[in-house]
Structure formats: structure tokens, C-alpha cells
Protein backbone atom coordinates (compact mmCIF):
# COMPACT_ATOMS: atom_id res chain seq x y z
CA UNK A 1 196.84 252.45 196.65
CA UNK A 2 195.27 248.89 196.72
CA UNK A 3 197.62 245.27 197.36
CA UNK A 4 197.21 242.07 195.02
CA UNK A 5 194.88 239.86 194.85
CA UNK A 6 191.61 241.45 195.54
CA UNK A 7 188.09 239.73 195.73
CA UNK A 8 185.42 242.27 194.56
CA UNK A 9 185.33 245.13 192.88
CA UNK A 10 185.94 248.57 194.06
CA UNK A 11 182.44 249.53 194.22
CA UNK A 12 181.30 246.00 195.82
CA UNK A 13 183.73 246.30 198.19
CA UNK A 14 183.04 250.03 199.58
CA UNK A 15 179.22 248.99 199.85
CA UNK A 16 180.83 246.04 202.06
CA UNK A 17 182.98 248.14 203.95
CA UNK A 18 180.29 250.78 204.23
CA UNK A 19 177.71 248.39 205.99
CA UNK A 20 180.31 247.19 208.65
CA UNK A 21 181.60 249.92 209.46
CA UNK A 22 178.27 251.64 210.72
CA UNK A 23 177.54 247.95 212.55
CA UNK A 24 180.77 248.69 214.58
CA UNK A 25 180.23 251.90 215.30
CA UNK A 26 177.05 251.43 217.25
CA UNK A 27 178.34 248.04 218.67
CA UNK A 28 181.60 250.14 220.11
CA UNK A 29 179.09 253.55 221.35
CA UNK A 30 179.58 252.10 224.79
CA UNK A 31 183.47 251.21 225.08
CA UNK A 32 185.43 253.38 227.07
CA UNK A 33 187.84 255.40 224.66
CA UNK A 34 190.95 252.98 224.96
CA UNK A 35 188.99 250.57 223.04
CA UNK A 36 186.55 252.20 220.83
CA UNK A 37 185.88 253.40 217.32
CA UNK A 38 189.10 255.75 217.19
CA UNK A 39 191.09 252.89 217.99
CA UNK A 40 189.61 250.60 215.17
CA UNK A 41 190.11 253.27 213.08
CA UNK A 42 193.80 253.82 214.11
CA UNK A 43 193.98 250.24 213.32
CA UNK A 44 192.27 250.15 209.88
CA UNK A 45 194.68 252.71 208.96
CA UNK A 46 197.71 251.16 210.03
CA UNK A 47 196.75 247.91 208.72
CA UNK A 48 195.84 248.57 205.61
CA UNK A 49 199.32 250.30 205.44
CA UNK A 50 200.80 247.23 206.31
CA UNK A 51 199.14 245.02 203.49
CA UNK A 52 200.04 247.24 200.87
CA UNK A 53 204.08 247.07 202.23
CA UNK A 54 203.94 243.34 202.89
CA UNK A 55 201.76 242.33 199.99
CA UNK A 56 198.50 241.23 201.48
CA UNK A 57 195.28 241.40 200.40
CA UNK A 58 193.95 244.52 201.70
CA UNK A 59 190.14 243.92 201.55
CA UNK A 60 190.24 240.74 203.89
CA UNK A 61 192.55 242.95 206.13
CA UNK A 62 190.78 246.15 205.98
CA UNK A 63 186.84 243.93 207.06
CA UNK A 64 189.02 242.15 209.72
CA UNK A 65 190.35 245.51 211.26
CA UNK A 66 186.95 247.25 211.34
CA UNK A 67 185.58 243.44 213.39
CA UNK A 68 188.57 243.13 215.44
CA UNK A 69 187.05 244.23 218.67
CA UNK A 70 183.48 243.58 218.19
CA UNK A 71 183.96 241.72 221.29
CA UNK A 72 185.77 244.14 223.51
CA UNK A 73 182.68 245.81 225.23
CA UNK A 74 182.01 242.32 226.71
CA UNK A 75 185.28 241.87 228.16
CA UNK A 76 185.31 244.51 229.32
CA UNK A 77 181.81 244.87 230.99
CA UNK A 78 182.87 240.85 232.95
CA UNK A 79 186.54 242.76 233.76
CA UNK A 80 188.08 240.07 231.48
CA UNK A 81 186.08 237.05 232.16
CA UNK A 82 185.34 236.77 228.06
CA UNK A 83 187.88 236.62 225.32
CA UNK A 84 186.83 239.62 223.13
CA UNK A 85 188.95 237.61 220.51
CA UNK A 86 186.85 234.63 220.55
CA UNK A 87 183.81 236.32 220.75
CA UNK A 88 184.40 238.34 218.26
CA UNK A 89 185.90 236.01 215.79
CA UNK A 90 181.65 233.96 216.51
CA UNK A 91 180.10 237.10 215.90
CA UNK A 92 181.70 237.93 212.16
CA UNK A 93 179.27 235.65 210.16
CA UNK A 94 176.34 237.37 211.16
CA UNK A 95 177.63 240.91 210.69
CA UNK A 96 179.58 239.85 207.81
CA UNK A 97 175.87 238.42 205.84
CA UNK A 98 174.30 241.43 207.17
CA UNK A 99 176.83 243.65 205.31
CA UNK A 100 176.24 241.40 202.28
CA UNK A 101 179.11 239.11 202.12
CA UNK A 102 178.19 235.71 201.63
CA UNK A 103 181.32 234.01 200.21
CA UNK A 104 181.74 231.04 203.39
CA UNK A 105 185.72 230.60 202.68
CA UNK A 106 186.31 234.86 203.11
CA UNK A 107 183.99 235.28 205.90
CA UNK A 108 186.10 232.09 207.55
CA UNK A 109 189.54 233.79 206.87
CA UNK A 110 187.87 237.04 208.67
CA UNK A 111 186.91 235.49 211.05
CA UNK A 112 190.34 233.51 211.93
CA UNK A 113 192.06 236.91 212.16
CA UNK A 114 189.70 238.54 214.55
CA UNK A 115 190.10 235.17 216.37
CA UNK A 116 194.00 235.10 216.45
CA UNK A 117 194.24 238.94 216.86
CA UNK A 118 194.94 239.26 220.58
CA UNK A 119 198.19 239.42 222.03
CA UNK A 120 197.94 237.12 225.77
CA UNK A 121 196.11 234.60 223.72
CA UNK A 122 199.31 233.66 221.36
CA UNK A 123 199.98 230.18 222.08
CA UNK A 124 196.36 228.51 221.25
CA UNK A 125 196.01 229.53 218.13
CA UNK A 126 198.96 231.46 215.84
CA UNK A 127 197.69 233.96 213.12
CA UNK A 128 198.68 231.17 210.17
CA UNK A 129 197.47 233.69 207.40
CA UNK A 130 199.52 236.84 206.49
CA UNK A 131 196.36 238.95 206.62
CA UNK A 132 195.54 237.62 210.01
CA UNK A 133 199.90 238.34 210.78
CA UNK A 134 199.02 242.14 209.38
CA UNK A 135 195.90 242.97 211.60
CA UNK A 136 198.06 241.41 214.76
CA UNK A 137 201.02 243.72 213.62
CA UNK A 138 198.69 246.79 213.66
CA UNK A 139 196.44 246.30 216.90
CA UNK A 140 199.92 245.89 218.51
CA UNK A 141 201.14 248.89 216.87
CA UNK A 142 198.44 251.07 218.74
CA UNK A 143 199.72 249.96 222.11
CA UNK A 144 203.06 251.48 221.36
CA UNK A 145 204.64 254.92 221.12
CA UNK A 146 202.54 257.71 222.70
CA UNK A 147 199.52 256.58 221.79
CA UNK A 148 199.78 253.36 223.50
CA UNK A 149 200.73 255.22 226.69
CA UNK A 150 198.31 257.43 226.24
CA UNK A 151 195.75 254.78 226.22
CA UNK A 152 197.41 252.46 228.93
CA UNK A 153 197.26 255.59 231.25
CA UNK A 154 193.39 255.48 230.22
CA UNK A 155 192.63 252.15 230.68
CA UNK A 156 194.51 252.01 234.28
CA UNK A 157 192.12 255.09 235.58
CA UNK A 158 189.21 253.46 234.04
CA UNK A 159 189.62 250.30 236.38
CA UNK A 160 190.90 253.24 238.72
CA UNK A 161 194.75 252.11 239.21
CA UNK A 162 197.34 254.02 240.13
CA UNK A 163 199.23 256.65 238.34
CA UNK A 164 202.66 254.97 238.49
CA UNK A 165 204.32 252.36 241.33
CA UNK A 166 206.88 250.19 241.14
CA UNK A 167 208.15 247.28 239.19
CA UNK A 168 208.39 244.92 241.89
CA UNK A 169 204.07 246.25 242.82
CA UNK A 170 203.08 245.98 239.36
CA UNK A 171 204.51 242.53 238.64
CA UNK A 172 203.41 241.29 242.31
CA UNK A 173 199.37 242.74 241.19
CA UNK A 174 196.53 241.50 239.02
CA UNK A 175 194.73 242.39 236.57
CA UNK A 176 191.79 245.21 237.02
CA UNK A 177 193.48 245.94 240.24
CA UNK A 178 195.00 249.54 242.04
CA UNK A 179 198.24 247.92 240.88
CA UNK A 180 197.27 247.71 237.28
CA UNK A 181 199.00 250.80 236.15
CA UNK A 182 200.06 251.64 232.20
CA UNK A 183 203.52 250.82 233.98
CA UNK A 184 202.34 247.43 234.36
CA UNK A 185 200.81 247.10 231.14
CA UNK A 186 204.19 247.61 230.12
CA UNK A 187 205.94 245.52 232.05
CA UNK A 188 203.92 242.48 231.07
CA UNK A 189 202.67 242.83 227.57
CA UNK A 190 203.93 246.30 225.79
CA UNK A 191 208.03 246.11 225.89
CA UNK A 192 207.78 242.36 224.49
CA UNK A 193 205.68 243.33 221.40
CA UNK A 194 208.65 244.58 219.15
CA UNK A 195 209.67 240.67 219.47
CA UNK A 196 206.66 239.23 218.58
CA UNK A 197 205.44 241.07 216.18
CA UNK A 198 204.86 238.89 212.26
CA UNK A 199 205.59 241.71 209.83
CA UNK A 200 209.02 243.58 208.35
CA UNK A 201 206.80 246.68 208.35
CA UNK A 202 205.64 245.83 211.48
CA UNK A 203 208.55 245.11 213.78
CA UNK A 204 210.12 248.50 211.91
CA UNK A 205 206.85 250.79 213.12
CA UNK A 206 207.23 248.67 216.45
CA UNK A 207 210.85 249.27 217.70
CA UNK A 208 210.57 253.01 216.90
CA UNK A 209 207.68 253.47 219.47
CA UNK A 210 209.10 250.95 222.07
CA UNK A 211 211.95 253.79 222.31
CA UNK A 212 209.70 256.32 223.09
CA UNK A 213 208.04 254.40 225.72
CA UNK A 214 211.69 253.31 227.78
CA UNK A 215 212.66 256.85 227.02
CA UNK A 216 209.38 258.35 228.93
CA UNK A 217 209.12 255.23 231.64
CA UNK A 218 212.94 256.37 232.54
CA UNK A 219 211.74 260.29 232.89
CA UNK A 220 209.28 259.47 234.95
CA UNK A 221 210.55 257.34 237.41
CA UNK A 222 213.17 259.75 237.45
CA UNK A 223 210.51 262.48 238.45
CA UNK A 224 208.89 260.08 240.97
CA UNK A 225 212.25 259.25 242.81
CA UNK A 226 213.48 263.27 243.39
């Protein structure tokens, strides 16, 4: 099922789709598995799912989900020091021309919603288009429900934190740290993203995984405090 509005054909656009997508792939060969290709994938799929519901166009969308985090090995190779957003959002043209698109005005409205993609960057620059709202929406969406604790818990032994520890250590601790546990992922960034998230379909997918989350935070503390 396609949405409205669409630029190329379907056969132009799978040859398109077809050239980025095996450009990501190597660029993401090194990531650790929190942020690689089964996570853009995960988010392709839920995005695209999104622009149908809400009406967007789906090809901008679906290019922008596979780029999204073109820029994440940096980060995370300087432990944070670049913004895989920004990055990211300079290395679309290239990729983009590589692939074959050449239109200036779609490759700029890709590259704005890699750009305005990442959550702790709201505040310099708002996703103004509703495909760049849609590919926010859905890279949120992965850090919810169990598999966004399954990938906090990954991403907290990768930078080898703690298993769990307490709200008042997690809070008090920094980034990359023993303290940065999935329990202070959550604290800070995951339980806020039902509230900030752009889409109807989005906020709906959103608030039915932040449940699961307090519901298995609460079991666990539980199990931790016998």
C-alpha cells in the first residue's frame, strides 16, 4: 500500500531505494547491534507504516529512514562527541547522487529529516515537515516496548554500565558511564517520548509500549529490593 503524492515511479523508485540501501548496509557493518542495520530496518518498517496512516509521502520517508543513522558509527566511535544527526543529515547528498537522485529540493527535504531526527537535539531545530514528524515518530518508536529495553540493556553493557541501580545513581551519572544503565536511559529520555512524539499513529504505538516498560521497571526493582 503506497501514501499520496509520490515523486517517481514505482520502478524508479525501487532502483533508488535499492542503491541506498546496500550504501547503508556497509556504512552500519561496524555499529554495535543497538544501532545497526536491524534497527534501520525496524524503522523503515514502522515508518513507512506511519506515512501511509498519517498521509505522508512515503518515498521521502522510506530514503530518510534507510539515512537516518548514517552518522551513528561516528558518535559512537568519539562516545558522543559528534551529532550522528548532523552528520548524517551532510552526508545525504552524496549518497543520495550516488543512488541516482538528483532532484536538489527532495534530496534537501531528506536531508532535513535525518537532521531533525534525534530526540536530545529537539529544541535547535523542530522536524517542520510531516515526513521529517513520521521518521522522528518511528526512531522513537524503537526505543519503546521490549525492544527498546532490549536495546537500552545493550547499549548500557556495550559502554559496560551496570545492570540496574537506582534512580537517585542514574540521574546523579553521565553519559557513557557505570551509571549509564537502560534504567537511566529511561529515566532521562524513554518515559518522556509518548509526550513528544508528532504523529496520531505515533503517540498511539508510543503509549502502548511505555506501559510495558513501567510495568517491567516496577518488576524489577521489585526483584532487586527482596
Amino acid at each position: 500500500m503506497s501514501s499520496v503524492n509520490q515523486l517517481w515511479p514505482e520502478d524508479v523508485f525501487q532502483s533508488y531505494l535499492s542503491g541506498v540501501e546496500k550504501t547503508v548496509r556497509e556504512i552500519l557493518l561496524t555499529a554495535p547491534s543497538c544501532h545497526d542495520w536491524d534497527h534501520t530496518l525496524r524503522v523503515y518498517k514502522m515508518a513507512h507504516q506511519i506515512a501511509v496512516c498519517e498521509k505522508a509521502n512515503s518515498q521521502i520517508v522510506d530514503l530518510a529512514a534507510l539515512l537516518h543513522d548514517i552518522g551513528r558509527v561516528q558518535e559512537l566511535a568519539d562516545r558522543g562527541k559528534t551529532c550522528h544527526a548532523l552528520l548524517g543529515a551532510a552526508m545525504v547528498p552524496e549518497l543520495l547522487e550516488n543512488a541516482g537522485v538528483h532532484d536538489k529540493n527532495i534530496i534537501a527535504q531528506i536531508a532535513a529529516c535525518v537532521r531533525t531526527h534525534r530526540f536530545r537535539k529537539r529544541g535547535l531545530e523542530e522536524p517542520a515537515t510531516l515526513e521529517a514528524q513520521v521518521l522522528f515518530d518511528a526512531d522513537k518508536l524503537d526505543s519503546l516496548g521490549a525492544i527498546g529495553l532490549a536495546r537500552s540493556f545493550h547499549f548500557a553493557g556495550h559502554v559496560g554500565a551496570r545492570v540496574h541501580n537506582t534512580e537517585a545513581e542514574a540521574l546523579a551519572s553521565e553519559s557513557y558511564s557505570r551509571e549509564d544503565t537502560a534504567y537511566r536511559e529511561y529515566l532521562v529520555k524513554l518515559r518522556y517520548i509518548p509526550s513528544r512524539m508528532f504523529t496520531v499513529t505515533g503517540r498511539e504505538f508510543a503509549q502502548k509500549r511505555l506501559v510495558y516498560m513501567i510495568d517491567f521497571f516496577k518488576e524489577l526493582e521489585s526483584e532487586i529490593s527482596l
